[in-house]
N, C-alpha and C. Protein backbone atom coordinates (compact mmCIF):
# COMPACT_ATOMS: atom_id res chain seq x y z
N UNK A 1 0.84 -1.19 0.00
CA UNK A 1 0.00 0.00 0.00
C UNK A 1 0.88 1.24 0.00
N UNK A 2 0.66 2.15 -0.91
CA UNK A 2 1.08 3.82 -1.12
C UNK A 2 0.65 4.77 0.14
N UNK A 3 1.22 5.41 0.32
CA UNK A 3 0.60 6.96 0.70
C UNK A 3 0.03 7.93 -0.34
N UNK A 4 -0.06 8.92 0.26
CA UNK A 4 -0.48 9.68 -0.77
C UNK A 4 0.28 10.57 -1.10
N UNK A 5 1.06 10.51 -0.42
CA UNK A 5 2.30 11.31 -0.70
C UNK A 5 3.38 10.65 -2.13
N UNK A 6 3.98 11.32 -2.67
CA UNK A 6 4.62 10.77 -3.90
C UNK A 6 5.95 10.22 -3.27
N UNK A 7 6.39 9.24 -3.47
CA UNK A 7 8.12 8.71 -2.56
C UNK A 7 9.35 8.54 -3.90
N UNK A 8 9.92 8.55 -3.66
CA UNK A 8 10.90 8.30 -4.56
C UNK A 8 10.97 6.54 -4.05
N UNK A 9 11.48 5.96 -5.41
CA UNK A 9 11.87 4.28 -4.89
C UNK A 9 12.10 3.82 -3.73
N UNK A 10 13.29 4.89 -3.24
CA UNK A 10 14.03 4.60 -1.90
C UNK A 10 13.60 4.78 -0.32
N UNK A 11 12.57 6.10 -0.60
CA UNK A 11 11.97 5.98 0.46
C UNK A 11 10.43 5.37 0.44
N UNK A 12 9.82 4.81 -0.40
CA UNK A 12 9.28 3.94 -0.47
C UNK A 12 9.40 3.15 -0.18
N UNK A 13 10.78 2.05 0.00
CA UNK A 13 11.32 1.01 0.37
C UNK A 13 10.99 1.24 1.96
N UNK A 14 11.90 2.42 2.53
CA UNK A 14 11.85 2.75 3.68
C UNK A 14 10.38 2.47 4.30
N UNK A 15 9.36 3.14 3.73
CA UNK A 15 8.11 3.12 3.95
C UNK A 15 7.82 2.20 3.89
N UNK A 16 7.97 1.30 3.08
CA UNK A 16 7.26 -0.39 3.55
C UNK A 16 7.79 -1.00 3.96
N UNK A 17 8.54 -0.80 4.55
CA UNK A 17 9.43 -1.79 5.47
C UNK A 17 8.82 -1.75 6.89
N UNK A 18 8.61 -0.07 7.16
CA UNK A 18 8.37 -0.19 8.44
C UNK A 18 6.85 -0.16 8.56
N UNK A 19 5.55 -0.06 7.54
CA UNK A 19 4.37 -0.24 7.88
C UNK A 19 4.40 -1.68 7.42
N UNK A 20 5.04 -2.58 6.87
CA UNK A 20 5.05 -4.03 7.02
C UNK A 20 5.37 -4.41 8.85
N UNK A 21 6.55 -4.03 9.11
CA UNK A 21 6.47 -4.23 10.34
C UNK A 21 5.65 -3.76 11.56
N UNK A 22 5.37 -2.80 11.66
CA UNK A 22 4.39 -2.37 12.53
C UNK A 22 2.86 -2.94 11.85
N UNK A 23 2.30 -3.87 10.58
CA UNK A 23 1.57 -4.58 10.41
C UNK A 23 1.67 -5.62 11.81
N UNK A 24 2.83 -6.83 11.19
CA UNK A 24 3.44 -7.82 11.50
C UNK A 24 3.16 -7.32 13.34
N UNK A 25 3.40 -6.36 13.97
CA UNK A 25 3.33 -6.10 15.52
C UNK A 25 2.03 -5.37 15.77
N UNK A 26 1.42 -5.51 15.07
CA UNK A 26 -0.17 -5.52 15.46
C UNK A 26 -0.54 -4.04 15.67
N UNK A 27 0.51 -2.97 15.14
CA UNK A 27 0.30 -1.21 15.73
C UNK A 27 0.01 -0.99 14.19
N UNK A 28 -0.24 -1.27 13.49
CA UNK A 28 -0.43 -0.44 12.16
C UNK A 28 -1.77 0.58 12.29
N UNK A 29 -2.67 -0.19 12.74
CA UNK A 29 -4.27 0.86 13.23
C UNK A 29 -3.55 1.85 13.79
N UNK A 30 -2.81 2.19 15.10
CA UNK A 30 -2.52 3.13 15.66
C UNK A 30 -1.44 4.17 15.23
N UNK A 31 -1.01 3.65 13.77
CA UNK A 31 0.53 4.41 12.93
C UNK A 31 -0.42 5.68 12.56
N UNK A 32 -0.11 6.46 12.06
CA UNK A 32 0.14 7.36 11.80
C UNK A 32 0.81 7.91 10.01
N UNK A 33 0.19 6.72 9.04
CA UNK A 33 0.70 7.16 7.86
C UNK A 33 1.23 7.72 7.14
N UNK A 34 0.30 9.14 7.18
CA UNK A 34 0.79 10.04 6.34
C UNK A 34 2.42 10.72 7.19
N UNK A 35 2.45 10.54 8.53
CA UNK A 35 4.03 11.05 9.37
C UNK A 35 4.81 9.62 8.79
N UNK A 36 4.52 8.28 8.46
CA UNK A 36 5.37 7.58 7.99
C UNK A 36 6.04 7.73 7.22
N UNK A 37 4.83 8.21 6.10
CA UNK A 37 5.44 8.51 4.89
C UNK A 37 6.78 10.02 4.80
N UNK A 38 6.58 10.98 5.61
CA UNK A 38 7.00 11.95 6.38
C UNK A 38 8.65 11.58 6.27
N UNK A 39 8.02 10.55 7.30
CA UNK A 39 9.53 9.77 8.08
C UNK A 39 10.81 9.21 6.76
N UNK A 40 9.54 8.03 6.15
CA UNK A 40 10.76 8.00 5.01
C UNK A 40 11.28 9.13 3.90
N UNK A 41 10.75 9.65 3.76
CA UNK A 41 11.48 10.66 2.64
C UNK A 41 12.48 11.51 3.39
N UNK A 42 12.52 11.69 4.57
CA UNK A 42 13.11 12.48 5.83
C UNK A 42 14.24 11.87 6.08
N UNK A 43 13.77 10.25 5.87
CA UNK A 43 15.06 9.33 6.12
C UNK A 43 16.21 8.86 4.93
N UNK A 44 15.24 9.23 3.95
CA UNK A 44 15.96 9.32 2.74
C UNK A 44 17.24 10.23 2.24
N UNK A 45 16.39 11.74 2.81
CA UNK A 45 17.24 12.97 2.55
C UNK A 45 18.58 12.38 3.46
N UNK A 46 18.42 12.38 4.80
CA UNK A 46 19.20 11.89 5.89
C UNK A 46 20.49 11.21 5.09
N UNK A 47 20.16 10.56 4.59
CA UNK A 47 20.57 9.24 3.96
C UNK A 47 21.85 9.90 2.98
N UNK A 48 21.04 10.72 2.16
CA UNK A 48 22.06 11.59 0.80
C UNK A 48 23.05 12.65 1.62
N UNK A 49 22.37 12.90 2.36
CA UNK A 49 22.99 13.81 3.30
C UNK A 49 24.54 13.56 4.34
N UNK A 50 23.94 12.28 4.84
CA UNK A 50 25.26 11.64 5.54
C UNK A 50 26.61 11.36 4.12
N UNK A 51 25.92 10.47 3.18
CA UNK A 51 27.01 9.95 2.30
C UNK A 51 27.66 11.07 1.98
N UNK A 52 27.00 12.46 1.37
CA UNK A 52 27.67 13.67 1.24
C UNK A 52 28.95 14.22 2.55
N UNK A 53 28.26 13.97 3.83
CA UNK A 53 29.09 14.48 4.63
C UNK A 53 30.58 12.97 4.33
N UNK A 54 29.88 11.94 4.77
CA UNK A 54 31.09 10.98 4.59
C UNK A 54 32.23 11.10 3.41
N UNK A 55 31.09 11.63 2.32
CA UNK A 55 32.31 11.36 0.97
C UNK A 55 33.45 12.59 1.17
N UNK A 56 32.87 14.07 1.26
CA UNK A 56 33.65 15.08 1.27
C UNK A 56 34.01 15.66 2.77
N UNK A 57 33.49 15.25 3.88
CA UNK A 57 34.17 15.35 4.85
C UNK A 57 33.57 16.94 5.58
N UNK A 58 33.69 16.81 7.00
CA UNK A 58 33.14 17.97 7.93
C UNK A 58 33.67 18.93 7.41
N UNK A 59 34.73 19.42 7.21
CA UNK A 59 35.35 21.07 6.11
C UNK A 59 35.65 20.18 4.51
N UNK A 60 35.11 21.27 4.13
CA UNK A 60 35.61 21.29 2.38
C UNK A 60 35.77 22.42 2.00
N UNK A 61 36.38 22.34 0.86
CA UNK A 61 37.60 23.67 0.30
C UNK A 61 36.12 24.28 -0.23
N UNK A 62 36.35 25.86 -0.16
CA UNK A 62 35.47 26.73 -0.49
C UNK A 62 36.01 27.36 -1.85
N UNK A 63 35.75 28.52 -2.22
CA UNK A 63 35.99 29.19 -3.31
C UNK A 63 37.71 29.69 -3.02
N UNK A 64 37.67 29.81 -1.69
CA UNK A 64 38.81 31.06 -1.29
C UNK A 64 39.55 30.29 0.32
N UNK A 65 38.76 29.65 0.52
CA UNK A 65 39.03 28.79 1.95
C UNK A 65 38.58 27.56 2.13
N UNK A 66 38.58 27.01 3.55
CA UNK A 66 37.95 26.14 4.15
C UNK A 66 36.97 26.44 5.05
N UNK A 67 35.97 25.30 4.84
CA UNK A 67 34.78 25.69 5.10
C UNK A 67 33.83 24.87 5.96
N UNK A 68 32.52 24.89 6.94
CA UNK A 68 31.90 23.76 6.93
C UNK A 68 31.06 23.29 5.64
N UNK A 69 30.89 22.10 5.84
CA UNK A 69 30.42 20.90 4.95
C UNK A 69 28.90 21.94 4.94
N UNK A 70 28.11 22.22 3.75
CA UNK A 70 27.10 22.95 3.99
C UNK A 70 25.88 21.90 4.15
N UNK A 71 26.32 20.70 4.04
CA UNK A 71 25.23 19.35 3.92
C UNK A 71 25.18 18.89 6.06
N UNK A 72 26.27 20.10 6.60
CA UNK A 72 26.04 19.39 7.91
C UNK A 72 24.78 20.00 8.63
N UNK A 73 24.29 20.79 8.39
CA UNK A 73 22.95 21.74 9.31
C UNK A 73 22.08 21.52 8.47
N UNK A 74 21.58 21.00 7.59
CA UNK A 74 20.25 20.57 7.34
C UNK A 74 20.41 18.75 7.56
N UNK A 75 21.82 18.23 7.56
CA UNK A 75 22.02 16.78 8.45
C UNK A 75 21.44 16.47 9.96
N UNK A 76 21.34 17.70 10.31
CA UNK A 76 21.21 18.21 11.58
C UNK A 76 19.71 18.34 12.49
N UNK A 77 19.20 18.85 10.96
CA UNK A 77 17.94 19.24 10.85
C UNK A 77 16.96 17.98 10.70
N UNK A 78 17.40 17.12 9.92
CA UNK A 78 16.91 15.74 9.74
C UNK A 78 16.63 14.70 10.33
N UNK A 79 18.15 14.94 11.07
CA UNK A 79 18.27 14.04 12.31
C UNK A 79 16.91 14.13 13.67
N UNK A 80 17.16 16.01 13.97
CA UNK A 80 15.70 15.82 14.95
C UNK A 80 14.60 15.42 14.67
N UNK A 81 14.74 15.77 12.71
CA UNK A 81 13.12 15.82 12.40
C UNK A 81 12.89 14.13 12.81
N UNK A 82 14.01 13.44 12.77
CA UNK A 82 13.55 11.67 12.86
C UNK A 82 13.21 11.08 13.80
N UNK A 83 13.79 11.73 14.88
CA UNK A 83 13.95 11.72 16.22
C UNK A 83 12.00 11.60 16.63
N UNK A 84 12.03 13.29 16.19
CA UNK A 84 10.40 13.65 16.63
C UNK A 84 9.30 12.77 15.64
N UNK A 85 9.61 12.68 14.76
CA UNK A 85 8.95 11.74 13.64
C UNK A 85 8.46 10.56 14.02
N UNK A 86 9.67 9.46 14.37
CA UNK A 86 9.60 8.29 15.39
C UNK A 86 8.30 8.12 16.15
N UNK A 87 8.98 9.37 17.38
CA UNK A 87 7.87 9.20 18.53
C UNK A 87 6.62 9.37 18.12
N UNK A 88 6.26 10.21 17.09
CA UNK A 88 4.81 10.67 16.85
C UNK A 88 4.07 9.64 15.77
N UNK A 89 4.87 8.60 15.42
CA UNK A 89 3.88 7.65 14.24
C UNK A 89 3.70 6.87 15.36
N UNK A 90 3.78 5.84 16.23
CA UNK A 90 4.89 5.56 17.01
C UNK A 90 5.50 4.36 16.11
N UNK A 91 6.82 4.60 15.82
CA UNK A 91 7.72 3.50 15.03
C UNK A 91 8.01 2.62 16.33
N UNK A 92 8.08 2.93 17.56
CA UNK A 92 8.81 1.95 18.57
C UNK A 92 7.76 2.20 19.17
N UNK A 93 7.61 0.89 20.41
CA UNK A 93 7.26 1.46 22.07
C UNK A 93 7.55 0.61 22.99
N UNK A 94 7.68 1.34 24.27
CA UNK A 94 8.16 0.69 25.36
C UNK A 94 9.66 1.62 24.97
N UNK A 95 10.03 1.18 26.82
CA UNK A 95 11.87 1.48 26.51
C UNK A 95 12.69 0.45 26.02
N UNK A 96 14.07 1.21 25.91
CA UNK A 96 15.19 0.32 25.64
C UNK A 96 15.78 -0.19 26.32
N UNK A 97 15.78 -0.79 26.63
CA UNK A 97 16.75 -1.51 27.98
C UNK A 97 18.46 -1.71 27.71
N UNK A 98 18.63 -0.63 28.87
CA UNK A 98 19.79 0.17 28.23
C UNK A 98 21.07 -0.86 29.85
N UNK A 99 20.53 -1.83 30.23
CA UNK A 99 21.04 -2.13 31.17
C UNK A 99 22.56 -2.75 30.83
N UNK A 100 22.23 -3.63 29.62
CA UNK A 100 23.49 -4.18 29.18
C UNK A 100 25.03 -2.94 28.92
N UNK A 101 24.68 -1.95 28.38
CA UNK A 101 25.28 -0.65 28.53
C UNK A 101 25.76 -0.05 29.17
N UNK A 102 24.79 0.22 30.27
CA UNK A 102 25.24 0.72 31.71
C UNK A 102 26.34 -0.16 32.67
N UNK A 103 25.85 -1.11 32.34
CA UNK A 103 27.05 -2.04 32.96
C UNK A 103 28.56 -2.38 31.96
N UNK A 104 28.44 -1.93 30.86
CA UNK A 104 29.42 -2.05 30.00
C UNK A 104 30.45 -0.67 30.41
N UNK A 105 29.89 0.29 30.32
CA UNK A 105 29.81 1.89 30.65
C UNK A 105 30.75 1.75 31.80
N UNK A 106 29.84 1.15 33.39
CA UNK A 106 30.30 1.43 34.22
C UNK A 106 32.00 0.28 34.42
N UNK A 107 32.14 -0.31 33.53
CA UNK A 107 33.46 -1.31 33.55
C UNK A 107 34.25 -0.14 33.51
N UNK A 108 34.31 0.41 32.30
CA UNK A 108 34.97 0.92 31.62
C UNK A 108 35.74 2.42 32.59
N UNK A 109 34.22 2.86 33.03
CA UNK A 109 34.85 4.52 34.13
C UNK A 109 35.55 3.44 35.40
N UNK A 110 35.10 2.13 35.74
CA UNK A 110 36.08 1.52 36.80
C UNK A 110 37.54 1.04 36.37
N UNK A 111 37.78 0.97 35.35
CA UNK A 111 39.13 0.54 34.78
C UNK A 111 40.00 1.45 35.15
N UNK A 112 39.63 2.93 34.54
CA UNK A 112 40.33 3.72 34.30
C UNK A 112 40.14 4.64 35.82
């Protein structure tokens, strides 16, 4: 199933991946579609956005200097929008159980 929103291939992919899964976990009634659809094209940009920062790197040569990467503040921008995106279709729920971590974490400040 489409949105109504137009997707490019890729975030289309994106998009059915995760209203297949939130099918499959029984929340699809409670998603939030049209923010799915939101989400993937959001996650898409994200996507062009990082490889840009990865390929040419946090400064790149300007006309006359060095510069920031101009792909890093709308990277930036993307990132929250995914963040807030997430919570509001709901893509997850419940917490993370961050215990395995914390105890990894706390090895590590006891080592040293």
């Amino acid at each position: 199933m489409t949105t109504s929103r137009k997707l490019c291939p890729e975030a289309q992919a994106i998009y059915d991946h995760h209203r297949e899964r939130l099918r499959r976990e029984g929340r699809l009634a409670g998603a939030d579609l049209e923010l799915l659809s939101i989400f993937a094209d959001t996650m898409h940009l994200y996507g062009l956005l990082a490889d840009d920062v990865q390929k040419r790197g946090v400064v790149v040569r300007s006309r006359q200097n060095w510069t920031k990467n101009p792909s890093l503040s709308p990277l930036a921008a993307a990132r929250a929008s995914l963040i807030t995106l997430s919570r509001s279709i709901p893509l997850y729920e419940g917490k993370i159980d961050r215990t395995e971590l914390d105890r990894q974490i706390d090895s590590i400040l006891q080592s040293n």
